[in-house]
Protein backbone atom coordinates (compact mmCIF):
# COMPACT_ATOMS: atom_id res chain seq x y z
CA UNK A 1 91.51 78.10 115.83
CA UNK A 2 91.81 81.67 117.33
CA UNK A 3 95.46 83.08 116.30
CA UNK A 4 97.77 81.73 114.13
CA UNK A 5 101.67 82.67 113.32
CA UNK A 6 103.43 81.75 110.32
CA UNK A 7 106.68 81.79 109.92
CA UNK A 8 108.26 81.22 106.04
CA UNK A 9 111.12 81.10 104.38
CA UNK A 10 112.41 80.19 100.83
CA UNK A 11 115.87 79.96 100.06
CA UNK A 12 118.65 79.08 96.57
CA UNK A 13 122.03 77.80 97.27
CA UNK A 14 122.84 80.46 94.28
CA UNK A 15 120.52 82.95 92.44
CA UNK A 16 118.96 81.25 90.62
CA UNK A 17 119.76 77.65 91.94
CA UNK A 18 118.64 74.99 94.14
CA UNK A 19 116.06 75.74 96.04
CA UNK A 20 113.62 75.05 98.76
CA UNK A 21 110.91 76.07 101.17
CA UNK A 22 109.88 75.99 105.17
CA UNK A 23 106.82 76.54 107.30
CA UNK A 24 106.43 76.74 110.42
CA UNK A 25 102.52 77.22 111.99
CA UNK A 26 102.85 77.90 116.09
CA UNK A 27 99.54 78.64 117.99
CA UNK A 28 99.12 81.94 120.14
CA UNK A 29 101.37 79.93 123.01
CA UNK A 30 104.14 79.18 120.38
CA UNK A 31 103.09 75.58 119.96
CA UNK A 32 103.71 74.41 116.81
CA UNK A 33 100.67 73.04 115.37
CA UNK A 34 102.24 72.26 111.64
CA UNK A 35 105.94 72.54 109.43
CA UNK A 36 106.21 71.53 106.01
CA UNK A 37 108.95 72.04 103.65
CA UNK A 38 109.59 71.20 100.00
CA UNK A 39 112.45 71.16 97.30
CA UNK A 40 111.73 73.10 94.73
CA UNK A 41 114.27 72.38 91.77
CA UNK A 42 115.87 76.10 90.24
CA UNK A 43 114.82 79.03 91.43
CA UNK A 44 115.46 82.57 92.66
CA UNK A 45 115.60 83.17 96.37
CA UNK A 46 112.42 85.62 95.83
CA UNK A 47 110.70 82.56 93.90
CA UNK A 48 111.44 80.18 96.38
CA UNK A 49 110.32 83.17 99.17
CA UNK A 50 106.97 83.42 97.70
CA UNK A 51 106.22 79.71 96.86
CA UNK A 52 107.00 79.23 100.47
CA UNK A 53 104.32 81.64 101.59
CA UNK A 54 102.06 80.28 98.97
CA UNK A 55 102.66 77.12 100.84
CA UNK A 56 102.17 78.93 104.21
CA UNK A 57 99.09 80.47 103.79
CA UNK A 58 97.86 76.65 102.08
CA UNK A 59 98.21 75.33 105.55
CA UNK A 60 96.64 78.23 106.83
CA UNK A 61 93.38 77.99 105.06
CA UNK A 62 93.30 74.30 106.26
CA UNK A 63 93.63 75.49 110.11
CA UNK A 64 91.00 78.15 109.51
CA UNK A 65 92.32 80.80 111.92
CA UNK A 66 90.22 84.22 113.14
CA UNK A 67 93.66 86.18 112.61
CA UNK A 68 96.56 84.89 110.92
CA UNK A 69 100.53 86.75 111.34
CA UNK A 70 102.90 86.16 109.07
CA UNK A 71 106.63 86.91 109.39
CA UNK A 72 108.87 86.54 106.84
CA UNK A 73 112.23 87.49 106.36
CA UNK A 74 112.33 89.08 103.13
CA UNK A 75 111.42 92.49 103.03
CA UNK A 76 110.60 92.52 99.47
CA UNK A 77 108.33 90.20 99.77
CA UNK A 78 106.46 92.23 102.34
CA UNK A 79 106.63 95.70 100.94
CA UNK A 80 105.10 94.17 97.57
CA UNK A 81 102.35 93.01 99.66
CA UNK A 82 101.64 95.99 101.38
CA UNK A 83 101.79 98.16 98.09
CA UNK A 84 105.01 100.15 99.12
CA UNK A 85 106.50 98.21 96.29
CA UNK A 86 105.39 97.33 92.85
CA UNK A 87 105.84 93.77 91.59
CA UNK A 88 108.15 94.30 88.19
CA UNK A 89 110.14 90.98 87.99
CA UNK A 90 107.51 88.70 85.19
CA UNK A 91 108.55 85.70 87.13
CA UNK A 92 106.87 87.14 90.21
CA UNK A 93 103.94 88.36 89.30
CA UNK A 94 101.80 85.31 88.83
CA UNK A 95 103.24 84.04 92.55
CA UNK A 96 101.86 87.93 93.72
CA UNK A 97 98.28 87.03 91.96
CA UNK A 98 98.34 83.39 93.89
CA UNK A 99 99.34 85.12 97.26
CA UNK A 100 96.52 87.56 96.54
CA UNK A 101 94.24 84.72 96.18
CA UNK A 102 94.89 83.04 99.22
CA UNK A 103 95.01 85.94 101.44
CA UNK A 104 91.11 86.22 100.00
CA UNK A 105 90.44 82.73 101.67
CA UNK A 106 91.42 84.07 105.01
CA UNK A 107 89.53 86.73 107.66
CA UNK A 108 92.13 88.45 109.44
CA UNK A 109 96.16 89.06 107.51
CA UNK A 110 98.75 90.52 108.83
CA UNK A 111 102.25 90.53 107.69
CA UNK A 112 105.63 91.71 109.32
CA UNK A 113 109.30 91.43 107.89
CA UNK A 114 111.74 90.33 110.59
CA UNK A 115 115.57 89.85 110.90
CA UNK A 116 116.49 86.52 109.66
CA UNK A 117 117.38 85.39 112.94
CA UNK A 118 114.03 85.63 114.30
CA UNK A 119 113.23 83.61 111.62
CA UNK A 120 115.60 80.32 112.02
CA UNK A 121 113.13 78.01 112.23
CA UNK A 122 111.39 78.10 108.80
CA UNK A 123 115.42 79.03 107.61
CA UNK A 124 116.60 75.58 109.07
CA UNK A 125 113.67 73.30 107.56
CA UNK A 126 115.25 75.45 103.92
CA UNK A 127 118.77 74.19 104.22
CA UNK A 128 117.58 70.43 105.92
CA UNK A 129 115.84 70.09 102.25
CA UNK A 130 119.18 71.60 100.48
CA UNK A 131 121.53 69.87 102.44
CA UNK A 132 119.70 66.45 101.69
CA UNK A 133 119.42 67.43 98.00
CA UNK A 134 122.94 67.82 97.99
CA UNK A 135 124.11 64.35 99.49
């Protein structure tokens, strides 16, 4: 695979609370090739932000692409990454060292914050997972 976009997002139905995470993987046509999604139990939104890139970049590795573009819709999450930003919350840190790890698994990262509505797809397969949960 030549290109691939990534599109996460991690959300809690209160901070901290329920949470849960979406991927979306689209091909350089927007195709999408892959989505998963996952509850994961209590946690903050940047928890559930950064286990849903952790997840992202998991499929990722599988697809084995020559360039890979992430957008996510926390800005935190992406200033951290690109060093703007320290990582001080303890409960982050160890999801920062996994990220780290994975990017090192792939040839070509790139990451980009974008508005939340360019982002509804990995933001819907969030709240599906909640809104089950919740039933």
């Amino acid at each position: 695979m030549t290109k691939l976009y990534l599109n996460t997002d991690g959300g809690a139905r209160g901070n901290p609370g329920p949470a849960a995470t979406g991927v979306v993987a689209t091909d350089a046509k927007g195709k999408v090739v892959k989505t998963t999604s996952r509850y994961l139990g209590e946690a903050t939104n940047n928890q559930a932000e950064y286990l849903a890139l952790i997840d992202g970049l998991k499929v990722a590795i599988k697809l084995k692409p020559s360039e890979l573009v992430v957008k996510l819709d926390s800005e935190l999450i992406v200033k951290q990454l690109s060093g703007e930003y320290r990582v001080r919350d303890a409960h982050l840190q160890p999801l920062f060292a996994e990220v780290q790890k994975l990017i090192g698994k792939l040839t070509k990262v790139n990451f980009q914050h974008v508005r939340r509505e360019l982002n509804k797809p990995a933001d819907q397969l969030v709240n599906q997972v909640l809104d089950a949960r919740q039933r």
